[in-house]
Protein backbone atom coordinates (compact mmCIF):
# COMPACT_ATOMS: atom_id res chain seq x y z
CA UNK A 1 189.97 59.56 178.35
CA UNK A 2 191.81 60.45 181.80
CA UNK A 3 188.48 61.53 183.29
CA UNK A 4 187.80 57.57 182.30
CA UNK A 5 190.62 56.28 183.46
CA UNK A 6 190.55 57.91 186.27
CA UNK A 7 187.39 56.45 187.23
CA UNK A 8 188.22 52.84 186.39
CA UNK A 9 190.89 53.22 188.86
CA UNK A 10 188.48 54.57 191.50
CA UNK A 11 185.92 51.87 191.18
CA UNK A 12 188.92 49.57 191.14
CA UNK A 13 187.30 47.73 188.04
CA UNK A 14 188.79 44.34 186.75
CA UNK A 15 189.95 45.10 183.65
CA UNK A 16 191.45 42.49 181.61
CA UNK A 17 193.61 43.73 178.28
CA UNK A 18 194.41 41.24 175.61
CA UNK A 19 191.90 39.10 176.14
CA UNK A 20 189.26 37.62 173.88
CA UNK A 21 185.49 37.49 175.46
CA UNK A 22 184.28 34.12 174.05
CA UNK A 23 181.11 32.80 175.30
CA UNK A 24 183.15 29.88 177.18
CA UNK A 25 185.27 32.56 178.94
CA UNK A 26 182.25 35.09 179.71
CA UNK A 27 180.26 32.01 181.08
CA UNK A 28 183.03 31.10 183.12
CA UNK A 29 182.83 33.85 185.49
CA UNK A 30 179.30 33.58 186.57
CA UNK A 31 177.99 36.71 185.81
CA UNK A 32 174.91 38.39 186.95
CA UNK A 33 174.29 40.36 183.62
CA UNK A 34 176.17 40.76 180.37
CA UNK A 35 176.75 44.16 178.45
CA UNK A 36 177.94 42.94 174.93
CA UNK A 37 179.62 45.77 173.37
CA UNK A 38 181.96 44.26 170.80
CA UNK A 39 181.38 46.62 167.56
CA UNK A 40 180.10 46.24 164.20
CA UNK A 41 181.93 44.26 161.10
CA UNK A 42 182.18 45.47 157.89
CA UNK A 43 179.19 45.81 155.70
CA UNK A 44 180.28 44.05 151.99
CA UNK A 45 178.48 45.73 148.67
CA UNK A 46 176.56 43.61 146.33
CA UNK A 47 179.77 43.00 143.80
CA UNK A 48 181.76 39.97 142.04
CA UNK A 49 185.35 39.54 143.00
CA UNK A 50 185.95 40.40 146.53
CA UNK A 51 187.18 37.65 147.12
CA UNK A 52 190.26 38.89 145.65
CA UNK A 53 193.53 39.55 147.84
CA UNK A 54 193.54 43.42 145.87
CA UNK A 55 190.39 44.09 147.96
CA UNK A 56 190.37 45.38 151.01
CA UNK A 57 188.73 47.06 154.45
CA UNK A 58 188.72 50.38 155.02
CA UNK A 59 189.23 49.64 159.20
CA UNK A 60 192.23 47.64 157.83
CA UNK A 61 193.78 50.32 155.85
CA UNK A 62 193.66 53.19 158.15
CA UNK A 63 194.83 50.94 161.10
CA UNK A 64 198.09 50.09 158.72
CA UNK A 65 196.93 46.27 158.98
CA UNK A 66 196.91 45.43 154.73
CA UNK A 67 199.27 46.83 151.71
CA UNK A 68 197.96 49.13 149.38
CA UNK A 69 199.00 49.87 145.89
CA UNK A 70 199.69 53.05 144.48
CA UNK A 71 196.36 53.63 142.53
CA UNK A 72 193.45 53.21 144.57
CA UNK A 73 189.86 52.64 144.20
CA UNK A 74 187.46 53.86 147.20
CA UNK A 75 184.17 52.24 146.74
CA UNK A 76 182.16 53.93 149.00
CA UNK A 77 178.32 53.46 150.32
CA UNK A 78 178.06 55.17 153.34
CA UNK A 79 177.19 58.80 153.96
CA UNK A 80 179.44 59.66 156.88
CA UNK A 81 183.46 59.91 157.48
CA UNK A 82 184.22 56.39 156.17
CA UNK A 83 184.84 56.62 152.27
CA UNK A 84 186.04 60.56 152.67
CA UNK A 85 188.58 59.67 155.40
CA UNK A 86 190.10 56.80 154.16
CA UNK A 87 190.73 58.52 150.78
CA UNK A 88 192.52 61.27 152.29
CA UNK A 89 194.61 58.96 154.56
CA UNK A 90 195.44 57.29 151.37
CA UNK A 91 196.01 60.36 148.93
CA UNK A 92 198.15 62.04 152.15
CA UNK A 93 200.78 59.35 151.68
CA UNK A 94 200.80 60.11 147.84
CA UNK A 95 198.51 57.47 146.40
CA UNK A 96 196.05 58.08 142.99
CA UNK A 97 193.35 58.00 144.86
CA UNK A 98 189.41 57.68 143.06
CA UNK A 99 185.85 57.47 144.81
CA UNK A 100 182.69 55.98 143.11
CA UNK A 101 179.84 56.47 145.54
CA UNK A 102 176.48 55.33 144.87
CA UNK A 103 174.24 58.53 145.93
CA UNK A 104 174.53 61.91 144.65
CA UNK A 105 177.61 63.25 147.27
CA UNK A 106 180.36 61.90 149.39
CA UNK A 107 179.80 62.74 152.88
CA UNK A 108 176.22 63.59 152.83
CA UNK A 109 175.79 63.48 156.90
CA UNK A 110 178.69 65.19 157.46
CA UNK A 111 178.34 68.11 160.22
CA UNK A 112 178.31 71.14 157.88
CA UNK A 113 180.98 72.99 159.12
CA UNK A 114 183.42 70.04 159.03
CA UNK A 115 182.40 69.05 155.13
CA UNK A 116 183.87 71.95 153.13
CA UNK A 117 187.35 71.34 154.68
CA UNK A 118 186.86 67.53 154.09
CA UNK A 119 186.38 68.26 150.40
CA UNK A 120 188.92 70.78 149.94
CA UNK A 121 191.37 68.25 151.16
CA UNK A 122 190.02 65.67 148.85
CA UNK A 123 190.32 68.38 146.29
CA UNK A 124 193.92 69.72 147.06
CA UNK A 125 195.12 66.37 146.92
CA UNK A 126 193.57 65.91 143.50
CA UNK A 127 191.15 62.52 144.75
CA UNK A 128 188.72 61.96 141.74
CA UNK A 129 185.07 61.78 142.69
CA UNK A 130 182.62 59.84 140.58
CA UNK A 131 178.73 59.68 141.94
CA UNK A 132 176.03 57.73 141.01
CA UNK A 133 178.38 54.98 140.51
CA UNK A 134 178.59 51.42 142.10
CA UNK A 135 181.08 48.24 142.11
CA UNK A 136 179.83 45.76 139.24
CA UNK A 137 182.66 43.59 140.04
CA UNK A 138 186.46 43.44 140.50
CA UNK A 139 188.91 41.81 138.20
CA UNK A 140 192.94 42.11 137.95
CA UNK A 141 194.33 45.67 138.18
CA UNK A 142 191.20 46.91 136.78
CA UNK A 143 187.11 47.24 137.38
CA UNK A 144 183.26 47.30 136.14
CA UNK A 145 181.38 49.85 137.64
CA UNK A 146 178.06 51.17 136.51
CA UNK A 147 175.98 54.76 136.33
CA UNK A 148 173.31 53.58 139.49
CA UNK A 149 170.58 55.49 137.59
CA UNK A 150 170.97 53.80 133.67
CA UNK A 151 172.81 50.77 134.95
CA UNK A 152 175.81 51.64 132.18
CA UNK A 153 178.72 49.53 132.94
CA UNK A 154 182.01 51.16 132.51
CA UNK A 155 185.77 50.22 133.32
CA UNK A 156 188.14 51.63 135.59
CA UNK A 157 191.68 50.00 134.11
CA UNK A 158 195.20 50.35 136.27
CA UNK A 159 193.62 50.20 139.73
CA UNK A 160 196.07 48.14 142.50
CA UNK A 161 193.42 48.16 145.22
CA UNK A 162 190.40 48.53 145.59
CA UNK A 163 189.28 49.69 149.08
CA UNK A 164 185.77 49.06 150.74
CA UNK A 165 184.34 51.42 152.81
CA UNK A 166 180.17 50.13 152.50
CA UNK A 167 179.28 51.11 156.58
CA UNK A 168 178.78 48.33 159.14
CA UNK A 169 176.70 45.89 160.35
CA UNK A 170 175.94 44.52 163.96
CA UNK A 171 178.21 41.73 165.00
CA UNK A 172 175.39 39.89 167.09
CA UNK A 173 177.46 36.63 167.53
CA UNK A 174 178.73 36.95 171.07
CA UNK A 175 175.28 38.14 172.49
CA UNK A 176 173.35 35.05 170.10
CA UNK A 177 175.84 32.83 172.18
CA UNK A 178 175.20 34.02 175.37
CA UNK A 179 171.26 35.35 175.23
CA UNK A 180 169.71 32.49 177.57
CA UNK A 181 172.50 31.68 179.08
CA UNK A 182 172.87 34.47 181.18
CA UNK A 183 170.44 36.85 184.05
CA UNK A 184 170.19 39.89 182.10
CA UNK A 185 172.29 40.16 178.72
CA UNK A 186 172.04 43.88 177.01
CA UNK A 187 173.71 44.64 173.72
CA UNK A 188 174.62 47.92 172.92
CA UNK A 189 176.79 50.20 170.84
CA UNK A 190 177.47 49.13 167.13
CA UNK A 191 176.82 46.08 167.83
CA UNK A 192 173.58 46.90 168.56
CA UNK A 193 172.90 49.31 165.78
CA UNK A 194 176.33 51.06 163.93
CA UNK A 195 175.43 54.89 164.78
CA UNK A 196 177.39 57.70 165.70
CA UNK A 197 179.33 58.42 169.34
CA UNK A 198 176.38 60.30 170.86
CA UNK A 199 173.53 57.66 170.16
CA UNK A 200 176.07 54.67 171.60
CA UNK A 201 176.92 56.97 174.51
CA UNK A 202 173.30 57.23 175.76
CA UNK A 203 172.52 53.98 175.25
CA UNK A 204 175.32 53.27 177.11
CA UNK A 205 174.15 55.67 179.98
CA UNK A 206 170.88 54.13 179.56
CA UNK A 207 172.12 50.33 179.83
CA UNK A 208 174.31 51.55 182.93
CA UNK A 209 171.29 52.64 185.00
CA UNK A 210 169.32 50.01 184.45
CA UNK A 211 171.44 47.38 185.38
């Protein structure tokens, strides 16, 4: 990050903090090309009731943005860090934390020698792990999930909030505004495709040189 810094300094880049990039403002400078970089939203599951102010985002949770209750369902369909470190941020501060994921593990894509101390912790701090199980829907303090290989519906009673953390999805809209109106527009990053740090880096790199 000070390497980075550093460098923006250098270059004597205009960097503007605090300020939203909306296709009037981008426009409004004139630019020769446009690198939309603005991140992925969340991905929702297929499930009734999330609509319902007891639901949440995992983003907003572990950036201290939304209340959570003190028992705590993780409904989790991603294979990564999301579901894993949200429910450890969560059972940390002392909350009955459970997981239903819908595959056969939590953190399946985890780098191998981070996963056994990801679990222990989920273990230590007694975080109940049910797989093979989806979000059927969510109703007060309570809800339906069901076995993803029979389709048996069961309930989960007692539960204050129920936490999503389903992966992302491109947010597009900023570059659908702009594509057209522009020289050269290139979107990259999650909001190109949600992948990890090294795959946004080179594309990135990749964007850089070509422009």
């Amino acid at each position: 990050m000070r390497w980075h810094n550093q460098q923006v300094k250098r270059l004597n880049m205009d960097v503007r903090y605090n300020t939203e990039a909306t296709p009037e403002a981008v426009l409004a400078l004139s630019p020769d090309a446009v690198v939309v970089a603005v991140g992925s939203v969340p991905r929702q599951p297929d499930a009734f009731g999330l609509d319902r102010p007891n639901v949440v985002q995992m983003r907003d949770v572990l950036a201290e943005k939304v209340q959570v209750g003190q028992n705590v369902l993780v409904v989790c369909e991603e294979d990564h860090f999301e579901g894993a470190s949200v429910a450890d941020f969560l059972a940390s501060r002392g909350k009955n934390v459970q997981i239903i994921h819908h595959w056969a593990q939590v953190g399946a894509d985890i780098e191998r020698y981070t996963k056994p101390m990801v679990m222990f912790r989920l273990n230590s701090a007694g975080v109940k792990i049910s797989t093979f199980t989806a979000l059927r829907r969510v109703e007060d303090r309570a809800t339906v999930v069901y076995d993803t290989l029979n389709g048996q519906e069961r309930r989960i009673d007692g539960i204050d909030t129920v936490v999503l953390a389903c992966g992302s999805v491109p947010n597009t809209s900023l570059y659908d505004a702009l594509k057209g109106k522009v020289k050269e527009i290139y979107l990259v990053g999650s909001a190109y495709a949600p992948r990890q740090l090294l795959e946004a880096t080179q594309q990135a790199a990749d964007v850089g040189r070509a422009i």
